[in-house]
PDB file of N, CA and C in Angstrom:
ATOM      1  N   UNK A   1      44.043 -14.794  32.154  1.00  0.00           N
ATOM      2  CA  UNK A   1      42.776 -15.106  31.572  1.00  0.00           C
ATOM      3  C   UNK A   1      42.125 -16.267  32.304  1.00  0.00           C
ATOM      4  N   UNK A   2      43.250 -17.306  32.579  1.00  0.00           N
ATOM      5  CA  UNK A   2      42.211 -18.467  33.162  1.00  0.00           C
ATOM      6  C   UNK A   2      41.536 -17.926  34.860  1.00  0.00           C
ATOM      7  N   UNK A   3      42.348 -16.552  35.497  1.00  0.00           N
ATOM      8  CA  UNK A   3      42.081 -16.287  36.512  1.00  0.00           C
ATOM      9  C   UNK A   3      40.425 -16.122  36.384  1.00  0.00           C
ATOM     10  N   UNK A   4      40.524 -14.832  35.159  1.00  0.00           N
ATOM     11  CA  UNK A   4      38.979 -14.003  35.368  1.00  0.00           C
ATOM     12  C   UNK A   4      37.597 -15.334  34.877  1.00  0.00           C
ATOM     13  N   UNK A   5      38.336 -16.726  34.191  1.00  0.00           N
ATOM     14  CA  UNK A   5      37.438 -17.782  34.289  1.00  0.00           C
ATOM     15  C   UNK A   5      36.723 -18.228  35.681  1.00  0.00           C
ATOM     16  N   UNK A   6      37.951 -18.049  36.395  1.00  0.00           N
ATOM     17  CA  UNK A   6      37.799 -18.478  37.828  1.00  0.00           C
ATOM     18  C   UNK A   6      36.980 -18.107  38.977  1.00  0.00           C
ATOM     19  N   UNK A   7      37.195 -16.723  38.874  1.00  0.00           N
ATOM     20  CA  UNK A   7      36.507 -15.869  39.467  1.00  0.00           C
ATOM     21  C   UNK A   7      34.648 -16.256  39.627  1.00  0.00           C
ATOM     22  N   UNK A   8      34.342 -16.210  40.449  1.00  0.00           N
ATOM     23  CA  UNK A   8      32.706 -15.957  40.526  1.00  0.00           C
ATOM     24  C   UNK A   8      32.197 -14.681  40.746  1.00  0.00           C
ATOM     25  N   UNK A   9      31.237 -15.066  39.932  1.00  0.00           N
ATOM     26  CA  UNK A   9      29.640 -13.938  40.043  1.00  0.00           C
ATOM     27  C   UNK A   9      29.213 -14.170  41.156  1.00  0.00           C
ATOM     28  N   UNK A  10      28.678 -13.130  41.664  1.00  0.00           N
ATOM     29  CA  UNK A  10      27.943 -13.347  42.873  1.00  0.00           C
ATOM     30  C   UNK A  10      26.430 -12.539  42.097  1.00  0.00           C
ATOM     31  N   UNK A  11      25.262 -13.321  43.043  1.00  0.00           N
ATOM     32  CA  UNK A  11      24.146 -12.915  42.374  1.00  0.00           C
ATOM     33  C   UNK A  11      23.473 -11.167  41.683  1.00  0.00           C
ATOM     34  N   UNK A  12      24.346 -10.150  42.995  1.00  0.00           N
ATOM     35  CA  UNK A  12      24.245  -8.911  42.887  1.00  0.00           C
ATOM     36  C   UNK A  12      24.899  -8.664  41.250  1.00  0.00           C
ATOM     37  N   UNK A  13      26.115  -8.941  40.958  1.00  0.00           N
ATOM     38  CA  UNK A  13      26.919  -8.721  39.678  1.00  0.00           C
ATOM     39  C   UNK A  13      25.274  -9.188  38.594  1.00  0.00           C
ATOM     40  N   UNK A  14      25.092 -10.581  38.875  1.00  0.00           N
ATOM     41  CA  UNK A  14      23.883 -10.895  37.770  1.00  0.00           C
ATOM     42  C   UNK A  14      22.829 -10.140  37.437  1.00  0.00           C
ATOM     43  N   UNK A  15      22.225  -9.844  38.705  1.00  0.00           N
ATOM     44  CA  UNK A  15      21.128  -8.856  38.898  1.00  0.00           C
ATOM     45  C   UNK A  15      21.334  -7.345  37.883  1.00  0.00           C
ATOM     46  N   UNK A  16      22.890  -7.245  38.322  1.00  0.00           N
ATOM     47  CA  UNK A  16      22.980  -5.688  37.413  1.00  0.00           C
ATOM     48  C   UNK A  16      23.164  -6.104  36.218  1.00  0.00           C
ATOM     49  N   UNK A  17      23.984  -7.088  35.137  1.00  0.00           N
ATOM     50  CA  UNK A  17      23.930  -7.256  33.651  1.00  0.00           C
ATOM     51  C   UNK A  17      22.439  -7.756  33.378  1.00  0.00           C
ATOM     52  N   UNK A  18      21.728  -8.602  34.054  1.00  0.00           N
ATOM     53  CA  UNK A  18      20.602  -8.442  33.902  1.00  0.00           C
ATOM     54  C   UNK A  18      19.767  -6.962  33.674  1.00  0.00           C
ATOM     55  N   UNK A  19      20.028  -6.390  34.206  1.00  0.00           N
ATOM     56  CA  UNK A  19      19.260  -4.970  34.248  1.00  0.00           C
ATOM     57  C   UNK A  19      19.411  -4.473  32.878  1.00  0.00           C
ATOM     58  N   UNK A  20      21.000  -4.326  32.806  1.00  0.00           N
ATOM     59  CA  UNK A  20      21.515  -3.757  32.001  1.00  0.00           C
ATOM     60  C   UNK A  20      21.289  -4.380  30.291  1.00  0.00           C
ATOM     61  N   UNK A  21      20.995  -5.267  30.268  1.00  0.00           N
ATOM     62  CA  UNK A  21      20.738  -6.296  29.371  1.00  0.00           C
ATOM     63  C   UNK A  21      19.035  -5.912  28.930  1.00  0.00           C
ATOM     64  N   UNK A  22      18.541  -5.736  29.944  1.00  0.00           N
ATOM     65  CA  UNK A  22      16.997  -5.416  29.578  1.00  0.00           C
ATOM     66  C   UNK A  22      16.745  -3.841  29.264  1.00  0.00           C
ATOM     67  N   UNK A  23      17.263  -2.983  30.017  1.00  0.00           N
ATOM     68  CA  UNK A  23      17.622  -1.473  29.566  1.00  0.00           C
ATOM     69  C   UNK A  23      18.003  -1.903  28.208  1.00  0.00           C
ATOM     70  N   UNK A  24      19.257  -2.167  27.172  1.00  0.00           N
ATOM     71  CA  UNK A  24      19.041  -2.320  26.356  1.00  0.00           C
ATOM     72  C   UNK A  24      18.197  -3.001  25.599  1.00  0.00           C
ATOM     73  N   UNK A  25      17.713  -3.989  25.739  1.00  0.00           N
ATOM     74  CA  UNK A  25      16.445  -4.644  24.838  1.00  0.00           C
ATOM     75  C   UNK A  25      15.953  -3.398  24.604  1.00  0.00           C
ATOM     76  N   UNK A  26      14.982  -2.848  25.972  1.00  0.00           N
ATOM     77  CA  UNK A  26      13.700  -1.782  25.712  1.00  0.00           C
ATOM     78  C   UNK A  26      13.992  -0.748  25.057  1.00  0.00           C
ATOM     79  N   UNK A  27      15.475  -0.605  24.722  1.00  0.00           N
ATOM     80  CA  UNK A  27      15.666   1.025  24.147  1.00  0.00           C
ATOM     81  C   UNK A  27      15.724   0.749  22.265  1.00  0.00           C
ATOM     82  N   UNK A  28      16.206  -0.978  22.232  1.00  0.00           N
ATOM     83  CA  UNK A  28      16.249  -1.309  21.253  1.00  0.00           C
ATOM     84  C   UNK A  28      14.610  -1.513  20.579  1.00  0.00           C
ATOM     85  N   UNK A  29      13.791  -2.194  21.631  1.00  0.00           N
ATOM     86  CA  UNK A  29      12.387  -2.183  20.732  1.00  0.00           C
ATOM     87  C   UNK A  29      11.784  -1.014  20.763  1.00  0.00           C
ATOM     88  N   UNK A  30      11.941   0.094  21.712  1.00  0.00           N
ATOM     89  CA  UNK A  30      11.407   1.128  21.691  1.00  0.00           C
ATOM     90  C   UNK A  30      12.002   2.016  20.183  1.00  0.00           C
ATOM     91  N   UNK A  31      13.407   2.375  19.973  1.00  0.00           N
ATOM     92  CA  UNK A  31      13.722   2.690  18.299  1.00  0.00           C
ATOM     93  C   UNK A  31      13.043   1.354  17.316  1.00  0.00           C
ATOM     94  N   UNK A  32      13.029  -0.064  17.412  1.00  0.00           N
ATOM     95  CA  UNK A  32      12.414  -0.495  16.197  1.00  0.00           C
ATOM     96  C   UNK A  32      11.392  -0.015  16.085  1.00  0.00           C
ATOM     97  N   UNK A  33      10.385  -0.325  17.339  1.00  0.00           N
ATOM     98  CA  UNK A  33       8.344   0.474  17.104  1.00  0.00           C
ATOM     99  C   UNK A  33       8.879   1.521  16.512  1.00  0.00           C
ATOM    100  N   UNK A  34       9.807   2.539  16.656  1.00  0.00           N
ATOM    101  CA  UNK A  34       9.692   4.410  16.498  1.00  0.00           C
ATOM    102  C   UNK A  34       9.995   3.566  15.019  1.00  0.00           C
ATOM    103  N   UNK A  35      10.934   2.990  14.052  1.00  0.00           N
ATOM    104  CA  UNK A  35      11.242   2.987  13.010  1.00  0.00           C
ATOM    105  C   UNK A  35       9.802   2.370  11.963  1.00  0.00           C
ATOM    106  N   UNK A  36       9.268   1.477  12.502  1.00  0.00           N
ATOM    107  CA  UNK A  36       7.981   0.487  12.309  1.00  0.00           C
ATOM    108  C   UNK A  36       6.845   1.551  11.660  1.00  0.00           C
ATOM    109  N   UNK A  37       6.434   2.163  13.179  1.00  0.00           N
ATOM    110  CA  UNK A  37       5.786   3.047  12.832  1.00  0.00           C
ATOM    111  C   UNK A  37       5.999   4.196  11.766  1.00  0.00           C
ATOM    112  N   UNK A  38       7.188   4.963  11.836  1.00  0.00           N
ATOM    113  CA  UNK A  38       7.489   5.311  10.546  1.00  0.00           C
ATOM    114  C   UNK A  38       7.534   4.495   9.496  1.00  0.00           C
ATOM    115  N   UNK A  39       7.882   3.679   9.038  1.00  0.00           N
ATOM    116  CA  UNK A  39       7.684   3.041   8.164  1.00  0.00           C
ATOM    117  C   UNK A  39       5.759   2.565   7.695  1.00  0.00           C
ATOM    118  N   UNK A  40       5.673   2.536   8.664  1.00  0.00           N
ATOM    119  CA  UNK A  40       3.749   1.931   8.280  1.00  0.00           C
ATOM    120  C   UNK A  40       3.143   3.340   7.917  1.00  0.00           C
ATOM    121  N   UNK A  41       3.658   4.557   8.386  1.00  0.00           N
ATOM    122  CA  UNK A  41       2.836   6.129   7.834  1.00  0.00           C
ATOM    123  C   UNK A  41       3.377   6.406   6.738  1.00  0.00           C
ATOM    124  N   UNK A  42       4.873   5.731   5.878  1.00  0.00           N
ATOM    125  CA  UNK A  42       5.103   6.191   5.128  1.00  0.00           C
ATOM    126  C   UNK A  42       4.419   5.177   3.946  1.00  0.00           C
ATOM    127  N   UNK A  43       4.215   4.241   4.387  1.00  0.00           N
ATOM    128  CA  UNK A  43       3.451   3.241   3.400  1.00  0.00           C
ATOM    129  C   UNK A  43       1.843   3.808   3.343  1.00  0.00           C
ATOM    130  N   UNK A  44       1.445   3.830   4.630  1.00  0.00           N
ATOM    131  CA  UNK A  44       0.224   4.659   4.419  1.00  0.00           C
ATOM    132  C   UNK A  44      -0.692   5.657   3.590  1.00  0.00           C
ATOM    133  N   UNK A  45       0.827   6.613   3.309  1.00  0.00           N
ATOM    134  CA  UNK A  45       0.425   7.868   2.446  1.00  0.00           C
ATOM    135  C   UNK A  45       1.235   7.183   0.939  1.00  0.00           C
ATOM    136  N   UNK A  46       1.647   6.381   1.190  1.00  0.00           N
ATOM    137  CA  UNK A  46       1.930   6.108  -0.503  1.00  0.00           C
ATOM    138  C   UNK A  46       0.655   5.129  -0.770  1.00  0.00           C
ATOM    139  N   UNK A  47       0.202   4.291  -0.119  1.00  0.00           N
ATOM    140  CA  UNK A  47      -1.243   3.500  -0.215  1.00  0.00           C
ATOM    141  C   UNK A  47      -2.229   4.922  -0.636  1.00  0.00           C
ATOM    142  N   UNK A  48      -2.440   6.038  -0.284  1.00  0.00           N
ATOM    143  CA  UNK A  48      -3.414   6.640  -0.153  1.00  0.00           C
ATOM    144  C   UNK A  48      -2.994   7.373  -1.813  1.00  0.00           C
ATOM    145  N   UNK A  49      -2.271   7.830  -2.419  1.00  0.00           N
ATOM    146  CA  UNK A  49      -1.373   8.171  -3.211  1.00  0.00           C
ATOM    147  C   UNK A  49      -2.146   7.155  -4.169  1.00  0.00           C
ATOM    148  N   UNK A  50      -1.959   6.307  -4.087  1.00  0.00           N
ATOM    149  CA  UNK A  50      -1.988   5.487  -4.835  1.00  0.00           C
ATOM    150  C   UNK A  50      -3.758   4.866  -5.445  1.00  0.00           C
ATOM    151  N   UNK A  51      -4.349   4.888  -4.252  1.00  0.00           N
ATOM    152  CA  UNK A  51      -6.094   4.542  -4.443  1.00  0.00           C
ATOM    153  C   UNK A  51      -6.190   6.227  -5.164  1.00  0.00           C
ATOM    154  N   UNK A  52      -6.301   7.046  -4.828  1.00  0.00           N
ATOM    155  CA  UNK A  52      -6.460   8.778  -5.442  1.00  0.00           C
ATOM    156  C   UNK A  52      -6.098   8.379  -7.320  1.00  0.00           C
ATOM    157  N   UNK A  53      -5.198   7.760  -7.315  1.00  0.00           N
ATOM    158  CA  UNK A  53      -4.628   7.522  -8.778  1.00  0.00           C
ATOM    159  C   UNK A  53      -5.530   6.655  -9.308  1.00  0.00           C
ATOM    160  N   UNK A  54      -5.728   5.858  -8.690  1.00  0.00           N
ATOM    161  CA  UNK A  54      -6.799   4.359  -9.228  1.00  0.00           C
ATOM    162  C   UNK A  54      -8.128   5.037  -9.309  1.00  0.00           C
ATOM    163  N   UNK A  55      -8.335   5.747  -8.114  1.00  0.00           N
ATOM    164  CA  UNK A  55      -9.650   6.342  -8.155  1.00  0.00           C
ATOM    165  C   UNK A  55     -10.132   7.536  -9.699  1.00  0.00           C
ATOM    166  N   UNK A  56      -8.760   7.448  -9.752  1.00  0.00           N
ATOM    167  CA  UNK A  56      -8.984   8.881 -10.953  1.00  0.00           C
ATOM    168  C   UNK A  56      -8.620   7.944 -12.261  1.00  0.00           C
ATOM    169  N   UNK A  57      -8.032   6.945 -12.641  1.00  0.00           N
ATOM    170  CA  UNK A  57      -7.788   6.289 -14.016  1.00  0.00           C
ATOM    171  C   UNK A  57      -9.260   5.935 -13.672  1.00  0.00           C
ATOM    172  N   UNK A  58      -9.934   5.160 -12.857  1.00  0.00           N
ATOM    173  CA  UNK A  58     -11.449   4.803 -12.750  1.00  0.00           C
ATOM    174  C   UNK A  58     -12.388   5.603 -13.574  1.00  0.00           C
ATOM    175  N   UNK A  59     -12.168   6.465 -13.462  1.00  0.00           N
ATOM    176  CA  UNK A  59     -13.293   7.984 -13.864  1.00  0.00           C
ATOM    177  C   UNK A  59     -13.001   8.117 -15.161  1.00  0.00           C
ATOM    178  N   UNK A  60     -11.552   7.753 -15.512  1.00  0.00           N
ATOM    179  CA  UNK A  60     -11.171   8.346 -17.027  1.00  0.00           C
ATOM    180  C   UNK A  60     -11.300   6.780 -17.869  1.00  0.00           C
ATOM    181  N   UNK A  61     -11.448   6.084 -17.376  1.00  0.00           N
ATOM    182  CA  UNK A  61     -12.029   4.500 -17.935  1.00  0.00           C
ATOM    183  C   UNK A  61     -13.465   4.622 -18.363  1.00  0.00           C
ATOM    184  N   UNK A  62     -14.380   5.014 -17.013  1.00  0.00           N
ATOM    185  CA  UNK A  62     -15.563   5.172 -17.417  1.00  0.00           C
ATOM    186  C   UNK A  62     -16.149   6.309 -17.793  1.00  0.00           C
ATOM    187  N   UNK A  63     -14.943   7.433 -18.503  1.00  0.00           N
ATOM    188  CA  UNK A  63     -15.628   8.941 -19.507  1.00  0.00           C
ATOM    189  C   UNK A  63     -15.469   7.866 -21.132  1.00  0.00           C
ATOM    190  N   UNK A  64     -14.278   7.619 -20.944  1.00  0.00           N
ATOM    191  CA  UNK A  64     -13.705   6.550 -21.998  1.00  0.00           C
ATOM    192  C   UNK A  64     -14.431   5.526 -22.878  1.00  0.00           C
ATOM    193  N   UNK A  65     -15.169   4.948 -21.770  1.00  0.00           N
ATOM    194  CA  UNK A  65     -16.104   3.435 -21.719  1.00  0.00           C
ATOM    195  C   UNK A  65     -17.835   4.341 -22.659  1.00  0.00           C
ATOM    196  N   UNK A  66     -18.084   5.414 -21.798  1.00  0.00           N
ATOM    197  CA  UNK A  66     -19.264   5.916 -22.175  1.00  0.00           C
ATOM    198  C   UNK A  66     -19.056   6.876 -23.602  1.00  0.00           C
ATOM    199  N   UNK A  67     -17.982   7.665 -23.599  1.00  0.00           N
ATOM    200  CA  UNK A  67     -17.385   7.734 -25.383  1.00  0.00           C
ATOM    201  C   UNK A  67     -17.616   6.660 -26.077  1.00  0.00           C
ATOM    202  N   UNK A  68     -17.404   5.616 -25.951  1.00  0.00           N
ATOM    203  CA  UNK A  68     -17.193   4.524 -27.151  1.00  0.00           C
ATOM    204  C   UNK A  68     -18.185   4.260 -27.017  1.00  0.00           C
ATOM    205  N   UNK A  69     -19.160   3.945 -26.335  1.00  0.00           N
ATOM    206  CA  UNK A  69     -20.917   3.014 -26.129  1.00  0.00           C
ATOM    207  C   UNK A  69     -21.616   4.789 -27.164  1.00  0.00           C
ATOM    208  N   UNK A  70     -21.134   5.523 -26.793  1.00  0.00           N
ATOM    209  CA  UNK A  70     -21.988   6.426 -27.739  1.00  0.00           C
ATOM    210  C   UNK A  70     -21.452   6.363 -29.016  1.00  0.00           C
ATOM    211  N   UNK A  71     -20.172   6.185 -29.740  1.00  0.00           N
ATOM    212  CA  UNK A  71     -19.847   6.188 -30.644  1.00  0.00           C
ATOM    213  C   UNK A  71     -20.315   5.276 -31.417  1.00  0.00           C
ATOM    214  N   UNK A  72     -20.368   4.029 -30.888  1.00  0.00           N
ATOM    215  CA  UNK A  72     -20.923   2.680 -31.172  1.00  0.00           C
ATOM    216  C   UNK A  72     -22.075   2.906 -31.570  1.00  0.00           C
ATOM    217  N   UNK A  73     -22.967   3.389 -30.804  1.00  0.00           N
ATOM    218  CA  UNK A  73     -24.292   3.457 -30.988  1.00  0.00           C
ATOM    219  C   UNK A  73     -24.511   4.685 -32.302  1.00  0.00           C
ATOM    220  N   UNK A  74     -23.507   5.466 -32.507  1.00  0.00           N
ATOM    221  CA  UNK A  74     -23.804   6.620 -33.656  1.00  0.00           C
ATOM    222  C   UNK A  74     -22.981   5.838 -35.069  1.00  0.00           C
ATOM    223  N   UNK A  75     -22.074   5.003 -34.890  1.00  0.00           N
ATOM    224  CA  UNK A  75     -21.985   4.137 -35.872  1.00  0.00           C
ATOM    225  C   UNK A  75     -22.820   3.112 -36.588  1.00  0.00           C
ATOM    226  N   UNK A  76     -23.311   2.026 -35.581  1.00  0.00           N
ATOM    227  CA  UNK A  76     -24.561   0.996 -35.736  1.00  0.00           C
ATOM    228  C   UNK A  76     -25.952   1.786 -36.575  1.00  0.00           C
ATOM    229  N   UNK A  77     -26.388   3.098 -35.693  1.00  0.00           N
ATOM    230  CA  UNK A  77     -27.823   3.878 -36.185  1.00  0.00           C
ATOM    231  C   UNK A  77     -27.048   4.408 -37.628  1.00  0.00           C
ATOM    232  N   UNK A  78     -25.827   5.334 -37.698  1.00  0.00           N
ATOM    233  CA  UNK A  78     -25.470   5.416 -39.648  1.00  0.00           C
ATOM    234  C   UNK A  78     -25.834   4.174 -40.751  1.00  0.00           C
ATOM    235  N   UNK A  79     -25.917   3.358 -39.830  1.00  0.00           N
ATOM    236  CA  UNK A  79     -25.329   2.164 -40.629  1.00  0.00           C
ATOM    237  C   UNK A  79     -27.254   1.176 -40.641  1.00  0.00           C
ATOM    238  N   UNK A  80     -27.989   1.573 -39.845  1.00  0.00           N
ATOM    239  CA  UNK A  80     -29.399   1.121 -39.833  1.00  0.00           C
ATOM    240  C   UNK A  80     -30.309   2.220 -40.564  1.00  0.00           C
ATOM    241  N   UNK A  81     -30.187   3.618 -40.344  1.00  0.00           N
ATOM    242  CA  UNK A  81     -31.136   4.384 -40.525  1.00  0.00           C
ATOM    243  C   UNK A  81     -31.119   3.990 -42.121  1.00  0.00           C
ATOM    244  N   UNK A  82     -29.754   4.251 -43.254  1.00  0.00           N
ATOM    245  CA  UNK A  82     -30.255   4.101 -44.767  1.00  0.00           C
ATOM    246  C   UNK A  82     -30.729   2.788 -44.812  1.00  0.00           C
ATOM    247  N   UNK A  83     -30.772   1.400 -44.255  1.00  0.00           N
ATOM    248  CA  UNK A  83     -31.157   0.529 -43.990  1.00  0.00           C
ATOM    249  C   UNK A  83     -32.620   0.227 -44.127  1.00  0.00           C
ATOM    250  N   UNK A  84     -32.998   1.512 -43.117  1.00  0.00           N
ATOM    251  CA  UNK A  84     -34.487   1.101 -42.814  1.00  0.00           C
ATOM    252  C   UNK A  84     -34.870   1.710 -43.909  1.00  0.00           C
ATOM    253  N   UNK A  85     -34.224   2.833 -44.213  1.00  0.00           N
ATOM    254  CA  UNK A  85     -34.733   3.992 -45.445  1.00  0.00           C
ATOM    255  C   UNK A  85     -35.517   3.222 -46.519  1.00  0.00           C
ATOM    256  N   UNK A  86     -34.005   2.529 -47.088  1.00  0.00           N
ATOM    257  CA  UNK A  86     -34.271   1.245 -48.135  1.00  0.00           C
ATOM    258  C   UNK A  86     -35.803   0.756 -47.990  1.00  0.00           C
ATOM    259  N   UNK A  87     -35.494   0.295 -47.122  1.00  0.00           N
ATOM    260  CA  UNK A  87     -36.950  -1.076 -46.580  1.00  0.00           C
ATOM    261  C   UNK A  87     -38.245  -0.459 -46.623  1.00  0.00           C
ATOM    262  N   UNK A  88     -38.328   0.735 -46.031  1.00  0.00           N
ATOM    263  CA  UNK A  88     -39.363   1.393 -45.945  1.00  0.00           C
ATOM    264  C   UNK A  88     -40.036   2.558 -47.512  1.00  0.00           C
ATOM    265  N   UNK A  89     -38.906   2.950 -47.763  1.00  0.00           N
ATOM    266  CA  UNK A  89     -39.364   3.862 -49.129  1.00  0.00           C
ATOM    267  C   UNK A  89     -40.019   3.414 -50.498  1.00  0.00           C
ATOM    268  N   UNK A  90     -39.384   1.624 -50.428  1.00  0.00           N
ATOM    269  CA  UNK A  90     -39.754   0.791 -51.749  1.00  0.00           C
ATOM    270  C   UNK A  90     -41.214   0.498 -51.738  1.00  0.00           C
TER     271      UNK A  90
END
């Protein structure tokens, strides 16, 4: 063991783990982007999933919202018309 301490690199040896060292990096960021990107299309279509849902409770808020403003308003007028009746018939 203390031999292969001993031993020298010569620059050619560097040159190739160098290489070899960067071949792996690029194969490694090239699968993270491939995983990334999958990951950002799968968020994508659950984002889109998701506004479609919002977009549609939206619609059923404001069928909802305009039910009650009419109900309101057919409660308040029951509740004015014998009102005026009163006021006006005496």
């Amino acid at each position: 063991m203390g031999n292969d301490l001993n031993k020298s690199i010569d620059s050619k040896d560097l040159k190739m783990l160098d290489q070899k060292l960067t071949n792996k990096i690029d194969v490694s960021e090239t699968k993270l982007s491939g995983k990334i990107d999958t990951v950002e299309a799968k968020m994508s279509g659950r984002m889109d999933v998701l506004d479609t849902k919002l977009s549609s409770l939206d619609d059923k808020i404001a069928t909802q919202t305009k039910r009650m403003d009419w109900l309101i308003a057919l409660v308040i007028g029951s509740i004015l018309v014998p009102v005026f009746i009163k006021l006006f018939v005496k």
